[in-house]
Protein backbone atom coordinates (compact mmCIF):
# COMPACT_ATOMS: atom_id res chain seq x y z
CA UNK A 1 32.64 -86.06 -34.59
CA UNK A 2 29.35 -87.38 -33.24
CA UNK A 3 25.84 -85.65 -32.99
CA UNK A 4 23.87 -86.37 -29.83
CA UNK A 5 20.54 -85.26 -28.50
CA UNK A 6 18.71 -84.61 -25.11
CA UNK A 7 15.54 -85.83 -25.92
CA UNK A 8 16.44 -89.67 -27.16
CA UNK A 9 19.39 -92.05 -27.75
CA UNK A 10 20.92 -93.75 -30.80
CA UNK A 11 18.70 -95.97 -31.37
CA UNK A 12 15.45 -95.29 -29.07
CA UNK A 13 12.35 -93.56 -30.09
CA UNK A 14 11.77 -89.88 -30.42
CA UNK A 15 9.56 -88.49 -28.12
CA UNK A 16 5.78 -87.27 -29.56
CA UNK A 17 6.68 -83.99 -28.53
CA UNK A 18 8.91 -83.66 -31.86
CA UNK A 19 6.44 -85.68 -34.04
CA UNK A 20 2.99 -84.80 -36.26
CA UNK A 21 1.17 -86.25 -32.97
CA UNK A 22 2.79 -83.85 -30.83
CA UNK A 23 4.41 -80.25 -31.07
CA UNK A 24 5.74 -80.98 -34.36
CA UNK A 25 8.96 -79.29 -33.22
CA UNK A 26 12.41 -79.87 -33.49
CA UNK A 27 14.68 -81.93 -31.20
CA UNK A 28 17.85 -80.53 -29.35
CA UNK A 29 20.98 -81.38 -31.02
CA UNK A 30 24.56 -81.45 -29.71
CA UNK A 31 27.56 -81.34 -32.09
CA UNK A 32 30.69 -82.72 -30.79
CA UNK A 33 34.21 -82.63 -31.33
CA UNK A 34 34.19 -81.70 -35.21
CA UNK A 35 37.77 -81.50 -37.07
CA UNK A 36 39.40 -78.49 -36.27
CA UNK A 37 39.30 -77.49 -40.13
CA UNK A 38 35.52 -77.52 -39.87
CA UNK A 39 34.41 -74.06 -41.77
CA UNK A 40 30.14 -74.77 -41.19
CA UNK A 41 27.51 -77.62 -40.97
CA UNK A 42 25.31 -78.68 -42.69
CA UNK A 43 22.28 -81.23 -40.80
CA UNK A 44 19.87 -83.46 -43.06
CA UNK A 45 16.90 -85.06 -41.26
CA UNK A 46 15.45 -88.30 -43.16
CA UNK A 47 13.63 -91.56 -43.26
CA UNK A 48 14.54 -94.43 -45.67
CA UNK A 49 11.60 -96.89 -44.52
CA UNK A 50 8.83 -94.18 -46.06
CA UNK A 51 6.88 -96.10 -48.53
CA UNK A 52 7.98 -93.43 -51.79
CA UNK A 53 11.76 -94.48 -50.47
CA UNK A 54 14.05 -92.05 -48.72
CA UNK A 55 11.45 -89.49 -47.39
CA UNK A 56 13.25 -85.28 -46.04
CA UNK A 57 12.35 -83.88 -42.77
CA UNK A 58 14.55 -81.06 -42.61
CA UNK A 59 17.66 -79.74 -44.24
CA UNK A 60 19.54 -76.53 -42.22
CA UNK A 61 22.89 -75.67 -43.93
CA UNK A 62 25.57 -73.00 -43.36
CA UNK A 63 25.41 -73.70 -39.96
CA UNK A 64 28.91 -71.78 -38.43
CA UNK A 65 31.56 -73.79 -37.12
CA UNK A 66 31.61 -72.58 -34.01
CA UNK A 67 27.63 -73.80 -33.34
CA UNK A 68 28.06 -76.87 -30.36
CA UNK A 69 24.65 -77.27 -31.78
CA UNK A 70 20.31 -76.40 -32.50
CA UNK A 71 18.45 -75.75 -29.90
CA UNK A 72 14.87 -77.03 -29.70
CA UNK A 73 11.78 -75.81 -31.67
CA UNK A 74 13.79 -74.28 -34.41
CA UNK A 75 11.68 -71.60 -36.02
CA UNK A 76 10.35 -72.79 -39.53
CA UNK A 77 11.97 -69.78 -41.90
CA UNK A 78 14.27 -69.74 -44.61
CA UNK A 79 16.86 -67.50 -42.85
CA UNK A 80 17.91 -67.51 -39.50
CA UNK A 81 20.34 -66.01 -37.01
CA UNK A 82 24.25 -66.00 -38.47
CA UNK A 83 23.16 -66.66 -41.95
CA UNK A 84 22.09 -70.04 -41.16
CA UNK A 85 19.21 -71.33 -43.73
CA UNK A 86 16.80 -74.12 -43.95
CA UNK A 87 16.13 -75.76 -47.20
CA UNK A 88 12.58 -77.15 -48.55
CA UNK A 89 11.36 -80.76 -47.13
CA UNK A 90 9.27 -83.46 -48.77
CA UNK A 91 5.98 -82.48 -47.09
CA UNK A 92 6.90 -79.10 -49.03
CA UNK A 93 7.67 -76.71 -45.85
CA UNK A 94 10.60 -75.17 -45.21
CA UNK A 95 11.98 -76.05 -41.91
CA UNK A 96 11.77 -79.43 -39.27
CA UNK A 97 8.56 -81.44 -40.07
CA UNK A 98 8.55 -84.26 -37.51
CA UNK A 99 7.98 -88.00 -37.64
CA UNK A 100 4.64 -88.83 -39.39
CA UNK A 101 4.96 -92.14 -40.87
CA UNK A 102 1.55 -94.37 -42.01
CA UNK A 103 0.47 -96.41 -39.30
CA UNK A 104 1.94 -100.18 -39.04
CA UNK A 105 5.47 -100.60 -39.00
CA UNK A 106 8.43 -98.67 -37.18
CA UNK A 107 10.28 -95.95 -38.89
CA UNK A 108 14.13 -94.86 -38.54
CA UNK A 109 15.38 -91.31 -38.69
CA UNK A 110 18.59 -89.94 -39.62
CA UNK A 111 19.91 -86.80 -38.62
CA UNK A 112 23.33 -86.65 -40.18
CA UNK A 113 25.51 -84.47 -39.72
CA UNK A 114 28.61 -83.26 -42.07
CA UNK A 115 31.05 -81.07 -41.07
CA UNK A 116 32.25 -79.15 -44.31
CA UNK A 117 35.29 -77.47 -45.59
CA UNK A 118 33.37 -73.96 -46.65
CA UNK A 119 31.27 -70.95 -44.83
CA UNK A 120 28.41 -71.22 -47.08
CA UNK A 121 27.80 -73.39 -49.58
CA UNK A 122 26.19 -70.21 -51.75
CA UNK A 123 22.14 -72.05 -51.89
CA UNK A 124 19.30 -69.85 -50.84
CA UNK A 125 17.00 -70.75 -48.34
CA UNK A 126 14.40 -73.49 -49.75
CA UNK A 127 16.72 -75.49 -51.34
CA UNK A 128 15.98 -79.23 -52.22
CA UNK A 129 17.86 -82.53 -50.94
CA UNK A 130 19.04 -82.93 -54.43
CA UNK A 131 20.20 -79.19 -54.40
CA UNK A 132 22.11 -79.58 -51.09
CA UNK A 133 23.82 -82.56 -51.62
CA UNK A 134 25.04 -81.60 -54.77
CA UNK A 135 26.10 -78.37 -53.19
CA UNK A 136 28.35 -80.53 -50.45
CA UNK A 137 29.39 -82.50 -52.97
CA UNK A 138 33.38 -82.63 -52.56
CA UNK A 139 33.05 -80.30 -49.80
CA UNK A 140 32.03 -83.06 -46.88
CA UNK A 141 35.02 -83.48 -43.90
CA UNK A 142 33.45 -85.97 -41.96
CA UNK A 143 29.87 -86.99 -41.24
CA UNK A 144 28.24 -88.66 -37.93
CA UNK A 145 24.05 -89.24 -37.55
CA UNK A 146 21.92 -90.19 -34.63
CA UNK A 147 18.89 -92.41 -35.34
CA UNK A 148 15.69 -92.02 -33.63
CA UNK A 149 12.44 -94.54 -34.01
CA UNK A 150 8.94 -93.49 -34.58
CA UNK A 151 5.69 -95.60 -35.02
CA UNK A 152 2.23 -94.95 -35.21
């Protein structure tokens, strides 16, 4: 399985169009070839070089199986189309809050990806990291991430 995006590669720097200095909006995301037993998805946006340690954009979980992916500038509510919902982030929104790291050093982002073995994994919207990953707990088929830069 691997997660791609239109907007930057492994490794390069994510555009200020999907940062705090930009649009603050979410980047495109493609999701390919997942195990066939894939049953939903669940997508965790974070950064591990934020001074408090490992620092939540985004959670969306109970993303269907049959999803190739997000599209850009996903709306910031707890429920969306299909059932799909998006969990609480550190900067206490619920939705995609974009790159805003201090100024000074640069900043990685993962967006990882896990391709689970259930629909739903039974959270309502506005749940926590903690929350989700104990909900995927046991649950996880594979995984893949992307990592985008970001400096100030």
């Amino acid at each position: 399985m691997e997660i791609v995006s239109p907007a930057f590669g492994n490794g390069e720097f994510i555009p200020v169009k999907y940062t705090c200095d930009g649009d603050d909006i979410s980047p495109c995301l493609f999701f390919l070839n997942p195990p066939e037993e894939t049953k939903s998805f669940v997508l965790i946006m974070e950064d591990p070089d934020a001074p408090g340690g490992v620092f939540c954009h985004w959670l969306i979980y109970d993303i269907p199986a049959d999803f190739e992916g997000l599209p850009e500038d996903v709306p910031p509510a707890g429920y969306l189309e299909y059932d799909i919902k998006q969990g609480l982030n550190d900067f206490g929104n619920i939705g995609y809050s974009g790159p805003c790291p201090p100024p000074g050093e640069v900043h990685r982002y993962f967006f990882i990806l896990m391709a689970l073995d259930v629909e739903t994994l039974g959270l309502e919207p506005g749940a926590t990291r903690k929350e989700l990953l104990e909900a995927v707990d046991g649950h996880v088929i594979t995984t893949a991430e992307i990592v985008g830069l970001y400096k100030r």
